[in-house]
N, C-alpha and C. Protein backbone atom coordinates (compact mmCIF):
# COMPACT_ATOMS: atom_id res chain seq x y z
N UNK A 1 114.47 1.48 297.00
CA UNK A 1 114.07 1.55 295.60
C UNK A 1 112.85 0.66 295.37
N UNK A 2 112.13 1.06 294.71
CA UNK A 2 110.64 0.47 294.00
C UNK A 2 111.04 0.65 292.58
N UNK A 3 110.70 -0.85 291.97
CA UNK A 3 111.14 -1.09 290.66
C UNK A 3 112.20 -0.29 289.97
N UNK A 4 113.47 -0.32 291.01
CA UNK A 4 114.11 0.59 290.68
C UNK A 4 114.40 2.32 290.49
N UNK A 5 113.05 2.67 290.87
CA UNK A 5 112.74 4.05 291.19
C UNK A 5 113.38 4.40 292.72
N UNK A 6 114.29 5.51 292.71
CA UNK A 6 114.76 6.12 294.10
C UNK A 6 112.81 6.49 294.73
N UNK A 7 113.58 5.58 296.37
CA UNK A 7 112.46 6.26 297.35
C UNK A 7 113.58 6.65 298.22
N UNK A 8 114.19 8.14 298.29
CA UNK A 8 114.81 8.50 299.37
C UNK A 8 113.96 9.52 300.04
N UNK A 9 114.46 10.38 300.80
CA UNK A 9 113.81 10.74 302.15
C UNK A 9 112.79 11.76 301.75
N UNK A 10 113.82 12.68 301.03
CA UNK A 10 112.89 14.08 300.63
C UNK A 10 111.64 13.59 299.91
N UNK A 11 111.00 14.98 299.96
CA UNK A 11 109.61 14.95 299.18
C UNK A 11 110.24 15.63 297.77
N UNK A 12 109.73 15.01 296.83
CA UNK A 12 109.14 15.74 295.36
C UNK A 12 108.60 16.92 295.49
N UNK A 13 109.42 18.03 294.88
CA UNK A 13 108.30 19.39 294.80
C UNK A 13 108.27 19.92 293.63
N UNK A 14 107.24 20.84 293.19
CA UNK A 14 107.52 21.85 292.39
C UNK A 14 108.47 23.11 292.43
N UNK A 15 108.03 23.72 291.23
CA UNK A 15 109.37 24.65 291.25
C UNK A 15 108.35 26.15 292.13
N UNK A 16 109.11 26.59 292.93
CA UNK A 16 108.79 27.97 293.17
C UNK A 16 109.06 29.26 292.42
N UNK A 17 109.86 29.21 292.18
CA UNK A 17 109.94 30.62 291.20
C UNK A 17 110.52 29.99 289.30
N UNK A 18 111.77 31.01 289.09
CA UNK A 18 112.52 30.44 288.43
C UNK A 18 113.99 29.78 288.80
N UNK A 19 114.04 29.09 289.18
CA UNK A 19 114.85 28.29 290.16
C UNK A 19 115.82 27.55 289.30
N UNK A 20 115.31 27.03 288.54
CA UNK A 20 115.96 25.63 287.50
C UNK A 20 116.96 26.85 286.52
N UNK A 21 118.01 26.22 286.39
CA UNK A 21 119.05 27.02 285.53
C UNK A 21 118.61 26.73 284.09
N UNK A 22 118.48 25.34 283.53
CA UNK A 22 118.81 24.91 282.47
C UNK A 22 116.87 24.16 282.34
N UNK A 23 115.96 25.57 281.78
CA UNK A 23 114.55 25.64 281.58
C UNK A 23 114.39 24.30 280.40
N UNK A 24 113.04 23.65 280.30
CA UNK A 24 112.70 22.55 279.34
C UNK A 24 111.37 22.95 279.37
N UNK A 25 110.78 23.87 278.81
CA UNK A 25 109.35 24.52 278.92
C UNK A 25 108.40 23.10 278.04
N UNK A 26 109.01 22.41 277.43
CA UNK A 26 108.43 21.36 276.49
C UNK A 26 109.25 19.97 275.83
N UNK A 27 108.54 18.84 275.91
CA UNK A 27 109.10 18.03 275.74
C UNK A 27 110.20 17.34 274.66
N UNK A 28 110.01 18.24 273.77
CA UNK A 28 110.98 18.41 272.65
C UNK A 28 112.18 18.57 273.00
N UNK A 29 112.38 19.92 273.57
CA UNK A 29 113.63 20.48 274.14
C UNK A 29 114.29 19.57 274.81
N UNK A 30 113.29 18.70 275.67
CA UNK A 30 114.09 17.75 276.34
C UNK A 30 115.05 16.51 276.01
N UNK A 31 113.96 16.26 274.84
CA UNK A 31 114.70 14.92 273.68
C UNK A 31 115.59 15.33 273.30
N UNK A 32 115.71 16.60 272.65
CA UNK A 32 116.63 17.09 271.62
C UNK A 32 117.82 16.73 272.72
N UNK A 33 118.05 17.35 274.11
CA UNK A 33 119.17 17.27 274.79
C UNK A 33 119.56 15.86 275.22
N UNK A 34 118.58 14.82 275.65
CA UNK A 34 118.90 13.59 275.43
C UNK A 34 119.36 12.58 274.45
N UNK A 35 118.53 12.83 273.39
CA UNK A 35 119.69 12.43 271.81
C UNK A 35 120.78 12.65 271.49
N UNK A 36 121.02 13.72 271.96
CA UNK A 36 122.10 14.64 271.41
C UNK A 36 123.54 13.70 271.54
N UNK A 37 124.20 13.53 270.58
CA UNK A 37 125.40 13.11 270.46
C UNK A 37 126.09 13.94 270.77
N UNK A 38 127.79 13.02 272.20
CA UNK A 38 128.76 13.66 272.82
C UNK A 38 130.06 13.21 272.15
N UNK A 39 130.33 13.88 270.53
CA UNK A 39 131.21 13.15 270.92
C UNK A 39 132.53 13.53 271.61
N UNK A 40 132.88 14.08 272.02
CA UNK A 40 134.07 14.60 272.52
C UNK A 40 133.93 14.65 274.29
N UNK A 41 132.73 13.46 274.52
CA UNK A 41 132.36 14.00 276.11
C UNK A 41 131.84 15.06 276.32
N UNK A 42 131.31 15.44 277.82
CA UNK A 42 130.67 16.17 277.98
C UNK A 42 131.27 17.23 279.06
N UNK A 43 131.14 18.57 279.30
CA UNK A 43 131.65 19.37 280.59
C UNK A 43 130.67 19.12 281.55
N UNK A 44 131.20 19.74 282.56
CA UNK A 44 129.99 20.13 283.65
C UNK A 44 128.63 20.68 283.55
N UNK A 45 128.31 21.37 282.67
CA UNK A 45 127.30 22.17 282.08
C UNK A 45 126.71 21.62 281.38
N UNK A 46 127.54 20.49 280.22
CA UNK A 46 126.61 19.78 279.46
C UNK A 46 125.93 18.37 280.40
N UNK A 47 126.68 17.65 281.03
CA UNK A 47 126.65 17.40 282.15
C UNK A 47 125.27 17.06 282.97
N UNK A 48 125.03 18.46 283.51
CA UNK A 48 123.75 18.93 284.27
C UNK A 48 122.69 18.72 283.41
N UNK A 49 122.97 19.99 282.20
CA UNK A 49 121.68 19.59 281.28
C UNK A 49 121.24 18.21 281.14
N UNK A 50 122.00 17.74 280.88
CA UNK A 50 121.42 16.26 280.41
C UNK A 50 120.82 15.59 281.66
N UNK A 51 121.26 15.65 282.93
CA UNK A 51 120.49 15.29 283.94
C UNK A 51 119.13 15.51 284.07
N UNK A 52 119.61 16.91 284.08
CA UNK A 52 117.70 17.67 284.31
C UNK A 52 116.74 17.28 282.87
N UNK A 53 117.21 17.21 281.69
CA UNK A 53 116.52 16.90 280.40
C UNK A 53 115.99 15.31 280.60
N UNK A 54 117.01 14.28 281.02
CA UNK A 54 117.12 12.81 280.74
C UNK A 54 115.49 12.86 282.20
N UNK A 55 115.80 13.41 283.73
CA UNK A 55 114.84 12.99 284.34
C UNK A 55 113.31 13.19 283.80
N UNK A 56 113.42 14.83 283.31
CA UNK A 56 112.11 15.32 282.87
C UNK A 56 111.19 14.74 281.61
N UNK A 57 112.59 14.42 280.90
CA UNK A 57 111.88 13.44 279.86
C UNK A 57 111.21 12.37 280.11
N UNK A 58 111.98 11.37 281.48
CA UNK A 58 111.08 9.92 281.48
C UNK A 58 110.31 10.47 282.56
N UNK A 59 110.06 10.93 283.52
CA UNK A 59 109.16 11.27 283.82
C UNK A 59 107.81 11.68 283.74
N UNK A 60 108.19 12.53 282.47
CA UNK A 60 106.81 12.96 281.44
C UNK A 60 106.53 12.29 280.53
N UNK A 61 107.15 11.23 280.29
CA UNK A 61 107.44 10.56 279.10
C UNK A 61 106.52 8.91 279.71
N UNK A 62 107.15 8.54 280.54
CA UNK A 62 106.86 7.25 280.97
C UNK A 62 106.15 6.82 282.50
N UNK A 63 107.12 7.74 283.39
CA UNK A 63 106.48 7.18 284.92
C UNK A 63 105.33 8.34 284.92
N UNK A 64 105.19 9.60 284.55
CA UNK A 64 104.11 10.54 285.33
C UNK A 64 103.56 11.27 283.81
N UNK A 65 103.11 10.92 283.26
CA UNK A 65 103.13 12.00 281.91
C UNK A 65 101.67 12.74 282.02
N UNK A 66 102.17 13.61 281.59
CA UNK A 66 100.35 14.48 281.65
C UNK A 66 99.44 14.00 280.18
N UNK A 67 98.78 14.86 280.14
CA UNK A 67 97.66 14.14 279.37
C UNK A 67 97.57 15.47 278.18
N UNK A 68 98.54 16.83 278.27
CA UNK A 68 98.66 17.09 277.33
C UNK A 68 100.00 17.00 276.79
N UNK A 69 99.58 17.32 275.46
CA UNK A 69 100.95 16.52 274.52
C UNK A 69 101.75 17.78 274.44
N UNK A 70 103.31 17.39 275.13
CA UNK A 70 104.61 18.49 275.21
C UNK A 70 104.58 18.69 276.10
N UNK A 71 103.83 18.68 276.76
CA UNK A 71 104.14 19.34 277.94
C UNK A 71 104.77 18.72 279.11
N UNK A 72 105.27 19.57 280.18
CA UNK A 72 106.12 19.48 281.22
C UNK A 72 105.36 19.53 282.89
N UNK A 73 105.26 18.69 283.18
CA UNK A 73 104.37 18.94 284.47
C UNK A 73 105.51 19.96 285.75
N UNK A 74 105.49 20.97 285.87
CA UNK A 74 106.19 21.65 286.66
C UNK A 74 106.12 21.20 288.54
N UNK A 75 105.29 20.49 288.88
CA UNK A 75 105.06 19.52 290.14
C UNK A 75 106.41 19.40 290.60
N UNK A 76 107.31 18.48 289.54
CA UNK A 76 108.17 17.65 290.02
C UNK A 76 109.83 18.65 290.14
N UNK A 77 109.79 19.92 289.28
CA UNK A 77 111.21 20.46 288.61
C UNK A 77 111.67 21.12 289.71
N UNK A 78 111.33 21.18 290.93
CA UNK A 78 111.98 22.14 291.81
C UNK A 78 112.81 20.91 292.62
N UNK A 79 112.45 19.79 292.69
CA UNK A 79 113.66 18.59 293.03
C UNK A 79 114.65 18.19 291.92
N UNK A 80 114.59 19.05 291.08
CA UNK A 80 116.00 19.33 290.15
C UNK A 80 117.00 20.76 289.89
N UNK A 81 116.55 21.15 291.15
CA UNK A 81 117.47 22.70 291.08
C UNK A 81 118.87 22.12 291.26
N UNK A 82 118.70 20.90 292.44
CA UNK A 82 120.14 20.57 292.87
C UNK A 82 120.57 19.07 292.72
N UNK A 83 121.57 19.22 291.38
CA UNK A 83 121.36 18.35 290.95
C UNK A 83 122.32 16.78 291.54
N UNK A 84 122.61 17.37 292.71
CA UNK A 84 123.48 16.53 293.88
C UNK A 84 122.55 15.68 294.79
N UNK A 85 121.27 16.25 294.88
CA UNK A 85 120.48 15.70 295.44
C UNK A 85 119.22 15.02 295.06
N UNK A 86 119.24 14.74 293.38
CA UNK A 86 118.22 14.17 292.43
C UNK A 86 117.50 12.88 293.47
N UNK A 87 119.00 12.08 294.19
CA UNK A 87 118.66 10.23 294.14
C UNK A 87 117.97 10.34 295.74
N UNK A 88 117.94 11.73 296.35
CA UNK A 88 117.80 11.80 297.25
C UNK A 88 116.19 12.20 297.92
N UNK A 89 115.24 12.11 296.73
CA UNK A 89 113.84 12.42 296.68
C UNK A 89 113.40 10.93 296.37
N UNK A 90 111.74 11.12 296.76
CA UNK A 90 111.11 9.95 296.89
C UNK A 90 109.96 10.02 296.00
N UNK A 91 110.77 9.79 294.79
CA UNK A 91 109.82 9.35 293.04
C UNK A 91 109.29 8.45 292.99
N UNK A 92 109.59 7.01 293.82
CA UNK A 92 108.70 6.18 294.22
C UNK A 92 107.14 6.88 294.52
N UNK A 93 106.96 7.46 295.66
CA UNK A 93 106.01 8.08 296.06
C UNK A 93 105.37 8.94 294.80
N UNK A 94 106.14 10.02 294.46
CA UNK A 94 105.65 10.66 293.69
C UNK A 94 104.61 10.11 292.14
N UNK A 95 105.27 8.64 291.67
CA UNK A 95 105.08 7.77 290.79
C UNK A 95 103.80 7.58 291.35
N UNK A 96 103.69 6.95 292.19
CA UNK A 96 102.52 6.51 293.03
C UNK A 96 101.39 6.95 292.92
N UNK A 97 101.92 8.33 293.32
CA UNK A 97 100.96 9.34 293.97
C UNK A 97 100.06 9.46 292.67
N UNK A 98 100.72 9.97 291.62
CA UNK A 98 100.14 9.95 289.98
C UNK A 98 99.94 9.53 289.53
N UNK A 99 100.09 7.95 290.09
CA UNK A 99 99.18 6.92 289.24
C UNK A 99 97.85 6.96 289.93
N UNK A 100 97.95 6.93 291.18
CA UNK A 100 96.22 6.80 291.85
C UNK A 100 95.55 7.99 291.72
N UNK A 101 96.01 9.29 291.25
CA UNK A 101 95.08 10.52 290.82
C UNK A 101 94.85 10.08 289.74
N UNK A 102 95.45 9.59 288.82
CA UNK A 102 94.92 9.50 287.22
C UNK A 102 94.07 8.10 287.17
N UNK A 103 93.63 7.16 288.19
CA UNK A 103 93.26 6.71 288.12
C UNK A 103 91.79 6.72 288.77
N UNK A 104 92.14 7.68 289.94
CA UNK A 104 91.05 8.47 290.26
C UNK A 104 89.57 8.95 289.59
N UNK A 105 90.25 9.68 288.42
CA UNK A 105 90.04 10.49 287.71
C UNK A 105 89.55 9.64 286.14
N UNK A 106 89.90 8.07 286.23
CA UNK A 106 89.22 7.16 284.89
C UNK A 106 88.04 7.09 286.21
């Protein structure tokens, strides 16, 4: 871990097709599912969503965010098809990687 960011083995990818069950075309969608009050707990389904919503949000939100507003950088969503293997990608790197292009790029 780097500042607490998983560096495990796999690489970060994008999505190839439509792959991702539970779509977040925009950053809204994503909050909305992270705010969202449980109260009665959550199933399996609600569960997931919130996984895939909670990563995509800080991701776009804080460690990698693009530079337009709502939006979802699709780069990263194909290391969330499975959501058993989230801690098992290397976001360290990926973090990295997007800070020295955008810095590139000042």
């Amino acid at each position: 871990r780097s500042l607490g960011i998983p560096c495990g083995s796999m690489a970060v990818c994008g999505l190839n097709s439509d792959e991702l069950e539970f779509e977040f075309h925009n950053l809204k969608a994503t909050k909305l599912v992270v705010k969202k009050d449980y109260p009665d707990g959550t199933d399996k389904i609600e569960m997931d969503k919130f996984k895939v919503a909670f990563v995509i949000f800080f991701m776009a939100t804080f460690l990698a965010p693009t530079c337009k507003y709502n939006t979802v950088n699709p780069d990263f969503l194909g290391s969330l098809v499975n959501l058993d293997e989230i801690n098992q990608y290397n976001w360290s790197a990926y973090v990295l990687d997007h800070l020295i292009q955008d810095a590139a790029r000042v």
